[in-house]
Protein backbone atom coordinates (compact mmCIF):
# COMPACT_ATOMS: atom_id res chain seq x y z
CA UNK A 1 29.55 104.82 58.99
CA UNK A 2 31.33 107.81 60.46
CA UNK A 3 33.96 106.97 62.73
CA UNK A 4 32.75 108.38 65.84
CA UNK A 5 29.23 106.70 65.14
CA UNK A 6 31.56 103.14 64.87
CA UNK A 7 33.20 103.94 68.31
CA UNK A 8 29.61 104.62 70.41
CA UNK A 9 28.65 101.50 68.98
CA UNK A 10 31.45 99.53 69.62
CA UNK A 11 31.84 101.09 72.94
CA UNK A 12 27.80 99.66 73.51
CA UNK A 13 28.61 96.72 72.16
CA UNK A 14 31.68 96.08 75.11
CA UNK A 15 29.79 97.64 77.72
CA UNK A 16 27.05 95.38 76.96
CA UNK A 17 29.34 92.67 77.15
CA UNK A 18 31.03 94.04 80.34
CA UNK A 19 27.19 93.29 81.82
CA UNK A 20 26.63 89.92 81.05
CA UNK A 21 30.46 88.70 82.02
CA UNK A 22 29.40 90.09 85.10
CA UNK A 23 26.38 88.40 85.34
CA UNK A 24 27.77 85.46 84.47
CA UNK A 25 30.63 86.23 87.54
CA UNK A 26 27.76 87.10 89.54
CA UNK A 27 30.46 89.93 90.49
CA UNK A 28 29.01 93.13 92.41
CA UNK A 29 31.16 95.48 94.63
CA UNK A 30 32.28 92.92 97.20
CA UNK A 31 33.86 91.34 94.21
CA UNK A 32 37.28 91.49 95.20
CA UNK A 33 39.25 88.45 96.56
CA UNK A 34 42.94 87.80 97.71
CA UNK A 35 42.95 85.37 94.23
CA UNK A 36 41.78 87.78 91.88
CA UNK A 37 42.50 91.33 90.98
CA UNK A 38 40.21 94.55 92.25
CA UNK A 39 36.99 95.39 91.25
CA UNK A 40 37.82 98.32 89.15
CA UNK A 41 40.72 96.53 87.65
CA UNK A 42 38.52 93.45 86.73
CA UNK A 43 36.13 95.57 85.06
CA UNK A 44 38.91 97.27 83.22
CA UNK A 45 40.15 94.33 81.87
CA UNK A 46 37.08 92.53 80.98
CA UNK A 47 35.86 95.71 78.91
CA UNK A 48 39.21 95.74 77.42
CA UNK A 49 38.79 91.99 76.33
CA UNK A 50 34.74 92.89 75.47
CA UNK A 51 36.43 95.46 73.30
CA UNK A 52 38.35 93.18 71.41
CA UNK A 53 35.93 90.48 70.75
CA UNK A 54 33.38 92.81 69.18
CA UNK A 55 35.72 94.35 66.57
CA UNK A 56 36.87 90.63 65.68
CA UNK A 57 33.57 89.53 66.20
CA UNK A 58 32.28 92.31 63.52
CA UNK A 59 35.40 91.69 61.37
CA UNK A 60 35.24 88.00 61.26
CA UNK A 61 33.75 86.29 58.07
CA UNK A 62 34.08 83.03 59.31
CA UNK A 63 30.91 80.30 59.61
CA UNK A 64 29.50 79.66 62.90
CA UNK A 65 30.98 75.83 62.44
CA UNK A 66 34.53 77.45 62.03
CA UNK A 67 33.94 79.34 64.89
CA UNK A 68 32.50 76.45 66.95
CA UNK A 69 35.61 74.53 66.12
CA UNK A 70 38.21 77.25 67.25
CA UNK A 71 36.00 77.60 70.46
CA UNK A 72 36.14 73.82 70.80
CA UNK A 73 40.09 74.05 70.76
CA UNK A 74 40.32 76.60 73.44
CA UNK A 75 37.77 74.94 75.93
CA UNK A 76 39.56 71.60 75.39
CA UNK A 77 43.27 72.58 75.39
CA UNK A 78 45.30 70.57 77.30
CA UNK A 79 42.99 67.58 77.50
CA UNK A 80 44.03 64.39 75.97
CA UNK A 81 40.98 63.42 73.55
CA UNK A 82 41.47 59.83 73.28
CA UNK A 83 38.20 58.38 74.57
CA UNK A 84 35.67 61.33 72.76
CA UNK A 85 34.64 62.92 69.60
CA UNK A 86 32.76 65.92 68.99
CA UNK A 87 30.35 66.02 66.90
CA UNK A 88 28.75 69.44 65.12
CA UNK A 89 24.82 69.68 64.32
CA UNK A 90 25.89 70.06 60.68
CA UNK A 91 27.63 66.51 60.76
CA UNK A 92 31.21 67.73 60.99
CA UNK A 93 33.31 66.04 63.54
CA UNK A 94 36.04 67.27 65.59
CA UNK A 95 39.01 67.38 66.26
CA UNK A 96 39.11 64.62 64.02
CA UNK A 97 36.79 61.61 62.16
CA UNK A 98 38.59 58.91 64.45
CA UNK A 99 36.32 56.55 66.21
CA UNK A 100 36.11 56.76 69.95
CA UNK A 101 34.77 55.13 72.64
CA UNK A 102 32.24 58.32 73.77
CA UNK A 103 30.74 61.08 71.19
CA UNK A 104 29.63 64.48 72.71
CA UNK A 105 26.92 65.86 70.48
CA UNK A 106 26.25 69.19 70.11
CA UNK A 107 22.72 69.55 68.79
CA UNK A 108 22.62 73.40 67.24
CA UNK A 109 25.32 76.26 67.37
CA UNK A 110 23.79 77.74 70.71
CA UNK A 111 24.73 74.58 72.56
CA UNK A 112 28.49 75.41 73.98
CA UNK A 113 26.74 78.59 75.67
CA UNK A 114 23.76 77.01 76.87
CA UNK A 115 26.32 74.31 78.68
CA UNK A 116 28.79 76.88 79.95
CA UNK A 117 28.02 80.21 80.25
CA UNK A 118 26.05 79.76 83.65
CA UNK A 119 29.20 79.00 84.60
CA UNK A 120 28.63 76.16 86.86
CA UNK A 121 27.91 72.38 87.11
CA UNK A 122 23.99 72.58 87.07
CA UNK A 123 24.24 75.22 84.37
CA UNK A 124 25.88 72.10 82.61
CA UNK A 125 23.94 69.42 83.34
CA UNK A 126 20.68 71.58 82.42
CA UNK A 127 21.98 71.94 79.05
CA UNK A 128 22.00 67.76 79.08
CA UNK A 129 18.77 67.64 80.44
CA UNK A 130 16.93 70.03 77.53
CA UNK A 131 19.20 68.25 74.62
CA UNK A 132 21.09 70.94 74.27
CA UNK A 133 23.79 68.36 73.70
CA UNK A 134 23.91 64.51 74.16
CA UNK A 135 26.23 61.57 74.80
CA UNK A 136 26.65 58.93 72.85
CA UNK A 137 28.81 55.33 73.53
CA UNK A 138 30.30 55.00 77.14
CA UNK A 139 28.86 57.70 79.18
CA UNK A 140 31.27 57.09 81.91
CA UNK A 141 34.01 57.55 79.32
CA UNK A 142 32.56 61.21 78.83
CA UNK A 143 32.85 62.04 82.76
CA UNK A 144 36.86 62.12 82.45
CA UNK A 145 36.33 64.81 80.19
CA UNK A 146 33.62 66.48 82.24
CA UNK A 147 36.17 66.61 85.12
CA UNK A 148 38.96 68.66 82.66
CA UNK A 149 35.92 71.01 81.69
CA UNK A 150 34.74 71.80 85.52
CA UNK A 151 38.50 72.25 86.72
CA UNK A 152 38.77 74.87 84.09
CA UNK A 153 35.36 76.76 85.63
CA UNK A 154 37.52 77.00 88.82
CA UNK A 155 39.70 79.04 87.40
CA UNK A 156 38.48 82.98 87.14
CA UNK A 157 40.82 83.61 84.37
CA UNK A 158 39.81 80.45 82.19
CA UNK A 159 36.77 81.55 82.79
CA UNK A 160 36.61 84.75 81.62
CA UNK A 161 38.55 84.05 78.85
CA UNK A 162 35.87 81.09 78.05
CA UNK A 163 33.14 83.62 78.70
CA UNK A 164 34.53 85.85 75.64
CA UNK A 165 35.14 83.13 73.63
CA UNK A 166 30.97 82.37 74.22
CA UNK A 167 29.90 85.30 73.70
CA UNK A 168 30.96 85.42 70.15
CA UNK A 169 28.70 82.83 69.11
CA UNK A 170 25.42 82.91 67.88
CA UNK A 171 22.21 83.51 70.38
CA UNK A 172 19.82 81.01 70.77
CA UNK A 173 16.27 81.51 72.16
CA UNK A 174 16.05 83.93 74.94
CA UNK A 175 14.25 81.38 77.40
CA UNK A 176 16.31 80.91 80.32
CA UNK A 177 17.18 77.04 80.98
CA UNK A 178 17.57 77.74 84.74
CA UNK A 179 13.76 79.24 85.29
CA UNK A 180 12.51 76.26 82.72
CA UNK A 181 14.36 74.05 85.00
CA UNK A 182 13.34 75.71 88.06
CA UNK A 183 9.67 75.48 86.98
CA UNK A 184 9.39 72.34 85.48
CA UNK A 185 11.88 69.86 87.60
CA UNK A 186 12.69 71.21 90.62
CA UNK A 187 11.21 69.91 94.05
CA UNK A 188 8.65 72.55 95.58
CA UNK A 189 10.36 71.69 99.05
CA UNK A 190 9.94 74.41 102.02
CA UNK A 191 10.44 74.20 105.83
CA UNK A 192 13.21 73.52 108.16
CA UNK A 193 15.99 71.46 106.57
CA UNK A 194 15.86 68.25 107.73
CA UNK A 195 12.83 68.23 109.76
CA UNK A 196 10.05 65.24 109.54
CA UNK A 197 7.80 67.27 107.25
CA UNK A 198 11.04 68.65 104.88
CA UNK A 199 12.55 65.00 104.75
CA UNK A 200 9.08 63.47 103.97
CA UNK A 201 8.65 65.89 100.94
CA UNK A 202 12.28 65.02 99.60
CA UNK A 203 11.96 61.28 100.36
CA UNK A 204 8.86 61.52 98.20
CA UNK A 205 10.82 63.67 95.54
CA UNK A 206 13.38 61.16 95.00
CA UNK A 207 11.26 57.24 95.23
CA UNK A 208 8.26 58.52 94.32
CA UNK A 209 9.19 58.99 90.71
CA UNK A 210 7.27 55.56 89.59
CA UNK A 211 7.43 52.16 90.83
CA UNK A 212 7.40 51.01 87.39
CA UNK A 213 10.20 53.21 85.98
CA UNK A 214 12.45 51.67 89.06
CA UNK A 215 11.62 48.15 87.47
CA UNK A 216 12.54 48.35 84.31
CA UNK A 217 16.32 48.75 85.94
CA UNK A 218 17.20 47.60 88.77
CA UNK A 219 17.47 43.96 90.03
CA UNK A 220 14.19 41.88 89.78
CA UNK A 221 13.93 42.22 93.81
CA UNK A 222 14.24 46.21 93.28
CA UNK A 223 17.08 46.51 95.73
CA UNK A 224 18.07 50.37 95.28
CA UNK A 225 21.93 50.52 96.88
CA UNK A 226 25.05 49.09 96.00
CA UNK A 227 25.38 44.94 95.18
CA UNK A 228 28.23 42.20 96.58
CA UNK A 229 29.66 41.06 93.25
CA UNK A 230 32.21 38.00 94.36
CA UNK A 231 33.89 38.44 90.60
CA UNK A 232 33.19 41.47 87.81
CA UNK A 233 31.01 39.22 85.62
CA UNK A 234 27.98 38.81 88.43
CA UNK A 235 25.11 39.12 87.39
CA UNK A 236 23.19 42.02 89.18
CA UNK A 237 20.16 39.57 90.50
CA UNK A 238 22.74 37.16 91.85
CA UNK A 239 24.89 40.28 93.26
CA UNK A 240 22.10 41.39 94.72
CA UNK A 241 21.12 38.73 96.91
CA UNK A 242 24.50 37.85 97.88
CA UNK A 243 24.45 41.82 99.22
CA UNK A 244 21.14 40.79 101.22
CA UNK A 245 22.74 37.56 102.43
CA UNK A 246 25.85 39.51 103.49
CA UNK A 247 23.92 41.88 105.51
CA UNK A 248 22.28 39.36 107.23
CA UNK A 249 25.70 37.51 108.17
CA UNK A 250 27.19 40.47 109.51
CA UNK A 251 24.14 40.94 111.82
CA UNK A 252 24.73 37.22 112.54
CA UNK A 253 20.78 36.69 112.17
CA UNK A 254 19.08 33.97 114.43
CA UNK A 255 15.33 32.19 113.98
CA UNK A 256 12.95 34.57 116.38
CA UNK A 257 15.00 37.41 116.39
CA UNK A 258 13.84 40.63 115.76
CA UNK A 259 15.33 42.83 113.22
CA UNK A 260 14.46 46.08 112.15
CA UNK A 261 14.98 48.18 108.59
CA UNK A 262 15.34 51.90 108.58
CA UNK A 263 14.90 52.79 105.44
CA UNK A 264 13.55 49.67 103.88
CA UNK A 265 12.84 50.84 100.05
CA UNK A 266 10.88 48.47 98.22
CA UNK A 267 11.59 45.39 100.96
CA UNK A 268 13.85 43.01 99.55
CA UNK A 269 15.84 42.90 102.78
CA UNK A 270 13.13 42.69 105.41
CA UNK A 271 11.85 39.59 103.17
CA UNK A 272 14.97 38.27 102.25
CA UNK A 273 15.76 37.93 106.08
CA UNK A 274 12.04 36.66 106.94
CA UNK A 275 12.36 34.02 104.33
CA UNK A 276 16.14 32.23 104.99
CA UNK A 277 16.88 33.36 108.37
CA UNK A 278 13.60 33.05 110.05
CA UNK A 279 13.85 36.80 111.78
CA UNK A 280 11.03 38.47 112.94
CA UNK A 281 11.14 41.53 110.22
CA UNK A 282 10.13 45.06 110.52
CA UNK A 283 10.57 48.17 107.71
CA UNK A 284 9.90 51.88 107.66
CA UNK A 285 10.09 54.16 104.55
CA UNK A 286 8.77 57.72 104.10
CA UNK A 287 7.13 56.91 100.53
CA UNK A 288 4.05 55.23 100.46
CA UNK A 289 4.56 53.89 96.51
CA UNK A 290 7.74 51.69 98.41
CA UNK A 291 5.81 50.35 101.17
CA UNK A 292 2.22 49.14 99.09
CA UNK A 293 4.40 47.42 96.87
CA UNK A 294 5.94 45.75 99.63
CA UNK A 295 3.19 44.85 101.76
CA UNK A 296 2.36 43.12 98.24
CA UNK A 297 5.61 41.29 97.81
CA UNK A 298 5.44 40.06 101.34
CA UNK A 299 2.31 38.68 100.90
CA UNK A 300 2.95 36.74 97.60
CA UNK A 301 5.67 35.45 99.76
CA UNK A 302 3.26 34.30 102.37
CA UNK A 303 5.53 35.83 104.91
CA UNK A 304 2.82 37.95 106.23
CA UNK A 305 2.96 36.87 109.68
CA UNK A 306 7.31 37.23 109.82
CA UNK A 307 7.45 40.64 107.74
CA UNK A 308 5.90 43.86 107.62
CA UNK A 309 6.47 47.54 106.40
CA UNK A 310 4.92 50.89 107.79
CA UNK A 311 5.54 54.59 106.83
CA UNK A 312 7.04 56.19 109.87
CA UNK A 313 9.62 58.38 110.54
CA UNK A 314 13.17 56.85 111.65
CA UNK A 315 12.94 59.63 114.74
CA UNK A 316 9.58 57.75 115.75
CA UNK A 317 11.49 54.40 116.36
CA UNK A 318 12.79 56.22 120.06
CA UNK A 319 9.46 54.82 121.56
CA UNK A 320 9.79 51.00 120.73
CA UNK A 321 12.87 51.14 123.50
CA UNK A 322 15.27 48.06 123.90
CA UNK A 323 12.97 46.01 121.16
CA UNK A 324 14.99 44.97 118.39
CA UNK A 325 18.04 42.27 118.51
CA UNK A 326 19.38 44.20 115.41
CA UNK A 327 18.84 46.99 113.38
CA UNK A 328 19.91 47.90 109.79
CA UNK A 329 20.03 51.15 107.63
CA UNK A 330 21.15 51.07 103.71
CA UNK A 331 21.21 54.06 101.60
CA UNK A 332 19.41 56.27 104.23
CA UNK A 333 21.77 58.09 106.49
CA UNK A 334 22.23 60.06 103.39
CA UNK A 335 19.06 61.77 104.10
CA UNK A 336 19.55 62.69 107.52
CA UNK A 337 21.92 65.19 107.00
CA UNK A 338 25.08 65.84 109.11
CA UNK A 339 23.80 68.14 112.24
CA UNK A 340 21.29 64.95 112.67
CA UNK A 341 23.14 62.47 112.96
CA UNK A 342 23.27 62.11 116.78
CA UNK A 343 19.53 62.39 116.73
CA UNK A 344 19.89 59.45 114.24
CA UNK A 345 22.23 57.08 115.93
CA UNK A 346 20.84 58.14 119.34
CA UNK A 347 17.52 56.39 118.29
CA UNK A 348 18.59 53.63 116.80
CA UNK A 349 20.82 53.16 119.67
CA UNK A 350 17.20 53.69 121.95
CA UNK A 351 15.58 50.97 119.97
CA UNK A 352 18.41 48.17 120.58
CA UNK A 353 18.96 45.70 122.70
CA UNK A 354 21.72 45.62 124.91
CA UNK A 355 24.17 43.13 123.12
CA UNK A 356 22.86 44.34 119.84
CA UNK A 357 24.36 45.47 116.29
CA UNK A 358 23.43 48.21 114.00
CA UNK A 359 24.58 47.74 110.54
CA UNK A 360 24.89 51.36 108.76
CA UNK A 361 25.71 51.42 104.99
CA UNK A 362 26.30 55.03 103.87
CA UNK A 363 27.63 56.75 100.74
CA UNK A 364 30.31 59.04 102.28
CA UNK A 365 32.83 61.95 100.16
CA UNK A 366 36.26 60.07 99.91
CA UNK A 367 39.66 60.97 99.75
CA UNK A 368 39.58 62.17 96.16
CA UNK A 369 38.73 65.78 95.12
CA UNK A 370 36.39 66.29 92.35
CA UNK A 371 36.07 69.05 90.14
CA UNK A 372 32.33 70.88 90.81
CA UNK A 373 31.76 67.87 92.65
CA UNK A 374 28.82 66.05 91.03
CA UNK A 375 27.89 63.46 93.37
CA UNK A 376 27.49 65.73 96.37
CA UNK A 377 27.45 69.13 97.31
CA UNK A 378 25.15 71.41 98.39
CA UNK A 379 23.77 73.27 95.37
CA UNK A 380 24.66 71.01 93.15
CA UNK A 381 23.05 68.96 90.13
CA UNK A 382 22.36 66.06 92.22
CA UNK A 383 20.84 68.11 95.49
CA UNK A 384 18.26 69.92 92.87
CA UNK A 385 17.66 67.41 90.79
CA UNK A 386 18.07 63.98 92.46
CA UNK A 387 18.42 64.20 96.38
CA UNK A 388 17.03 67.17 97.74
CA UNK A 389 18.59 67.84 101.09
CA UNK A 390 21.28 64.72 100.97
CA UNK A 391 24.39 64.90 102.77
CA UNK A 392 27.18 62.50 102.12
CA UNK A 393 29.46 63.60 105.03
CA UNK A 394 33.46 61.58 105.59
CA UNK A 395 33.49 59.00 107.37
CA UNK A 396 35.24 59.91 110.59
CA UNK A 397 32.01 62.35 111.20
CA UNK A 398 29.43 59.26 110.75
CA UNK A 399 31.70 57.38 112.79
CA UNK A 400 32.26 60.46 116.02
CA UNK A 401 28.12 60.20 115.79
CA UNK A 402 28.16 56.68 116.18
CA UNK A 403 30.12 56.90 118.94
CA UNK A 404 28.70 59.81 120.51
CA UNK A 405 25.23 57.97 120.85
CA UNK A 406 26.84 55.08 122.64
CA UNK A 407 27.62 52.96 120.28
CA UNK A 408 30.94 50.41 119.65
CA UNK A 409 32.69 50.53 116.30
CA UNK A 410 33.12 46.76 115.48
CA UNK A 411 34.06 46.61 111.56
CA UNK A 412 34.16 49.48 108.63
CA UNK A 413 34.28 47.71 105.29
CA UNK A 414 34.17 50.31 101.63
CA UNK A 415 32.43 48.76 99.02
CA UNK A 416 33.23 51.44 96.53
CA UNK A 417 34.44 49.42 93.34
CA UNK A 418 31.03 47.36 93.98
CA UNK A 419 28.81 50.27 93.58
CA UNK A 420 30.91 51.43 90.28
CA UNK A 421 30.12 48.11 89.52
CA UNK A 422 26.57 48.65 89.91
CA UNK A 423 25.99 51.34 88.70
CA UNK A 424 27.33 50.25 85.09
CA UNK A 425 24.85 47.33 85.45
CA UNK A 426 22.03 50.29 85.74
CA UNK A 427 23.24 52.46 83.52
CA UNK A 428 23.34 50.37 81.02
CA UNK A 429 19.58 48.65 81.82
CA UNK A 430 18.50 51.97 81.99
CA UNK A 431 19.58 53.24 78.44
CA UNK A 432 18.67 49.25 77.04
CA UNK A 433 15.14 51.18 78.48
CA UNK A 434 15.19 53.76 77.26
CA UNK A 435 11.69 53.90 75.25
CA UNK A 436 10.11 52.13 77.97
CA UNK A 437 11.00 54.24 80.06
CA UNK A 438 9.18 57.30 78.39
CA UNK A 439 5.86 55.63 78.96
CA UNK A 440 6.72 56.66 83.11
CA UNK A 441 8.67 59.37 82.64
CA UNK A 442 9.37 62.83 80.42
CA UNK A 443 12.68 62.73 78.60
CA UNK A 444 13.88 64.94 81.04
CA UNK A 445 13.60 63.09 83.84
CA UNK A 446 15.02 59.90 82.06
CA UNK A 447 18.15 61.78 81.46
CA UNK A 448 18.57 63.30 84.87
CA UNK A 449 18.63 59.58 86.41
CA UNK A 450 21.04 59.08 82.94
CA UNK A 451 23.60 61.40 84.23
CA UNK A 452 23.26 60.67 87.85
CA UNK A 453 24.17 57.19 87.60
CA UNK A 454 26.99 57.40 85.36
CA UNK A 455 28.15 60.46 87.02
CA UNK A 456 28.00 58.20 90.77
CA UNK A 457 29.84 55.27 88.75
CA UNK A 458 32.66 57.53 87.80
CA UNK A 459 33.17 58.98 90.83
CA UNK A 460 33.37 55.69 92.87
CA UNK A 461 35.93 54.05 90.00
CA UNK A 462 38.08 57.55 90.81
CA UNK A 463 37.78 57.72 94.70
CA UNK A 464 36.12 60.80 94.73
CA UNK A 465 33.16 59.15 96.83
CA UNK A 466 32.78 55.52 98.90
CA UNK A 467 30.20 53.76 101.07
CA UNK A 468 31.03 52.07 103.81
CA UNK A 469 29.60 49.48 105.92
CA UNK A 470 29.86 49.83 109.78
CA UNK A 471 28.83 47.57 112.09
CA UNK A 472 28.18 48.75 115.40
CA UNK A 473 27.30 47.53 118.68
CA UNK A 474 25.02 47.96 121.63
CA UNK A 475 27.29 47.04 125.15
CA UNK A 476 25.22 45.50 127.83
CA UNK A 477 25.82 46.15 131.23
CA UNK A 478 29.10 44.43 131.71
CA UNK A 479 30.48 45.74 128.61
CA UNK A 480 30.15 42.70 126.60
CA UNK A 481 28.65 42.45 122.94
CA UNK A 482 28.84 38.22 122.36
CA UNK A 483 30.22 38.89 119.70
CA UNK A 484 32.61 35.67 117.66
CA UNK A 485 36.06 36.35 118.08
CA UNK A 486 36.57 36.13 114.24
CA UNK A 487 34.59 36.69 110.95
CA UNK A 488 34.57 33.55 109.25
CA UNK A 489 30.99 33.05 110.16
CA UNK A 490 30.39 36.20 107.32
CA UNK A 491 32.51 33.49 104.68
CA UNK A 492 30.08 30.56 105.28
CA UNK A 493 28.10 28.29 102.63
CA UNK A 494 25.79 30.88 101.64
CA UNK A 495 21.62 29.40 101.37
CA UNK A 496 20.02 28.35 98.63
CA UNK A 497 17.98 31.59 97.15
């Protein structure tokens, strides 16, 4: 090949290269940020770099394993390897053949692109979700790791330097995971965020997968938030109840009162407090497949006069004024979304008694930052995939909307290390499941709810996200609530279940 011939195509070659780091980037004119250097210069540099890695890349004589392996030591450098293995699709192992508690497993020599070069935590999770790679062992285990591996997609140099390192290995199909994703799993949700018609469509996204796939892992009374464990080795049924029980003690539940459930999932609460407290019981959901099969539970209960469960709206309860002695919410002021809140509180606060308590568990970002932050985030794997629309906002701006609507903070308790705890008990159901599971669901959609729960568990052990209980209460006229001085009545001789 005559040398000028070798430098047009080499010159392609980087330019070509120049285009997709770019693309990867997203970078356009407006590139240009007080952390990184000009456009111009960028380019410069990155068809410098492009220049380099074709005449290695065309040079090199080494197998795509060898490569994979040197690419392997870049990505992970710096980051202690004690808990995972790697291993290749050709049955090599790296960095080393030593046992460990979590295997990553790459499943052909496209798979380190497909999980990186998007460039950002969905474009890594989608390359989970098509088996572009797996885990194996303690998935939680692999979520340390994870963390290193978004931390170094923060960084625009990393990055690029990653990007080059991609480049240079093999292609794999030319589908794009993002439009099969797109296509395939993502909620067709339009309309005003966080309007009755949006929130119905992503309330039916989310609990509307199957009834039966929600069986085969949570507790047998399908209670879909975080348990009470009173030591690690609970089991979940038992931690379960003593999570309803709890609730009810902390509304301090009387015979012929009125209680209402916002939110109510698949009913274990509302008959939980019909049956051992003797409360008049009320719950509203948005899916329909959560309120038949409670109407049915209820029934085999015989509880049919104490209990009952509608689909409505939580903004509809503003009608039934001053009606209820107390009101609870778990798991649903996630849906809401932030700017709603007041709208939220105001009603519940509407629907109260004077003298009454509101009980509002929530899932809330905590104190600990989180690489690409998994569990919340808009954009991110869990708002496309899992909850559409969800907002997990700090606590202090649940509690200013609280307060805002009227109501009196009485007692904030964070349950965080009991949802890790949870979690683990689903995760590992779940994966015990596994086959049964594929006779509700694709494989897919098994190993999105896979990676959401162990990603939630890891990020409650680590502080990166709590819930919190808050109890809050209605003042009557002369300011008073009747409230016990004390909380030992929440510490009493539990009933018999």
């Amino acid at each position: 090949m005559a040398r000028g011939d070798l430098k047009c195509r080499l010159d392609e070659a980087a330019l070509e290269i120049v285009r997709l780091i770019c693309a990867f980037f997203q970078l356009g004119e407006g590139a240009a940020t007080k952390s990184a250097p000009s456009y111009s210069i960028l380019i410069g540099m990155i068809y410098s770099c492009a220049l380099g890695w074709v005449v290695q890349a065309m040079s090199s004589q080494k197998s795509v394993a060898e490569k994979m392996r040197h690419v392997l030591s870049e990505i992970f450098a710096g980051c202690r390897l004690d808990n995972l293995t790697v291993h290749l699709w050709d049955g090599t192992t790296w960095p080393d053949e030593r046992p460990r508690a979590a295997v990553l497993a790459l499943k052909h020599p496209d798979s380190l692109g497909r999980m990186f070069l998007p460039g950002t935590e969905v474009g890594l999770a989608e390359a989970y979700l098509r088996n572009d790679f797996d885990i194996e062992g303690d998935f939680e285990v692999a979520f340390e790791v994870g963390d290193f591996l978004l931390s170094r997609l923060d960084d625009w140099k990393k990055k690029l330097k990653l990007g080059g390192l991609l480049i240079r290995l093999p292609e794999g199909d030319e589908s794009s995971i993002m439009q099969r994703a797109a296509r395939e799993l993502l909620p067709r949700i339009r309309g005003k965020r966080h309007s009755p018609q949006r929130d119905r469509r992503a309330v039916t996204f989310h609990y509307d997968v199957s009834n039966d796939f929600y069986q085969l892992w949570l507790d047998r009374g399908m209670v879909y938030s975080c348990a009470y464990f009173r030591t690690p080795n609970d089991h979940l049924d038992n931690a379960q109840e003593q999570k309803l029980d709890y609730i009810c003690r902390k509304l301090r539940l009387r015979a012929g009162q009125r209680l209402l459930d916002i939110g109510c999932g698949w009913g274990a609460l509302v008959i939980h407090a019909a049956k051992h407290f003797s409360v008049h019981t009320e719950g509203i959901t948005l899916s329909e497949p959560q309120a038949e099969w409670a109407r049915s539970r209820i029934g085999k209960a015989g509880l049919g006069s104490n209990a009952k469960i509608e689909v409505r709206d939580y903004r509809d309860i503003a009608a039934t004024s001053e009606s209820y002695d107390a009101i609870v919410s778990i798991g649903m002021a996630e849906h809401v979304g932030r700017e709603r809140l007041p709208d939220y509180f105001a009603a519940a606060h509407r629907a109260l008694k004077p003298g009454g308590v509101f009980l509002n568990q929530a899932i809330a970002e905590d104190v600990v930052a989180r690489p690409g932050n998994l569990a919340s985030c808009r954009g991110s794997f869990v708002e496309n995939y899992v909850f559409p629309d969800g907002d997990t906002p700090p606590l202090p701006i649940m509690l200013r909307a609280a307060e805002r609507s009227g109501f009196e903070i009485r007692d904030v308790e964070n349950l965080r290390e009991h949802y890790a705890l949870t979690l683990r008990h689903w995760l590992r159901r779940l994966e015990e499941h596994h086959d049964s599971a594929l006779r509700f669901v694709d494989e897919a959609t098994y190993r999105v709810w896979r990676l959401y729960i162990a990603g939630a568990a890891h990020g409650f052990h680590r502080g990166c996200i709590a819930v919190h209980q808050t109890l809050l209460a209605k003042l009557d006229s002369s300011g008073q609530t009747k409230l016990p001085l004390t909380r030992d009545d929440w510490c009493a001789r539990q009933p018999a279940m």
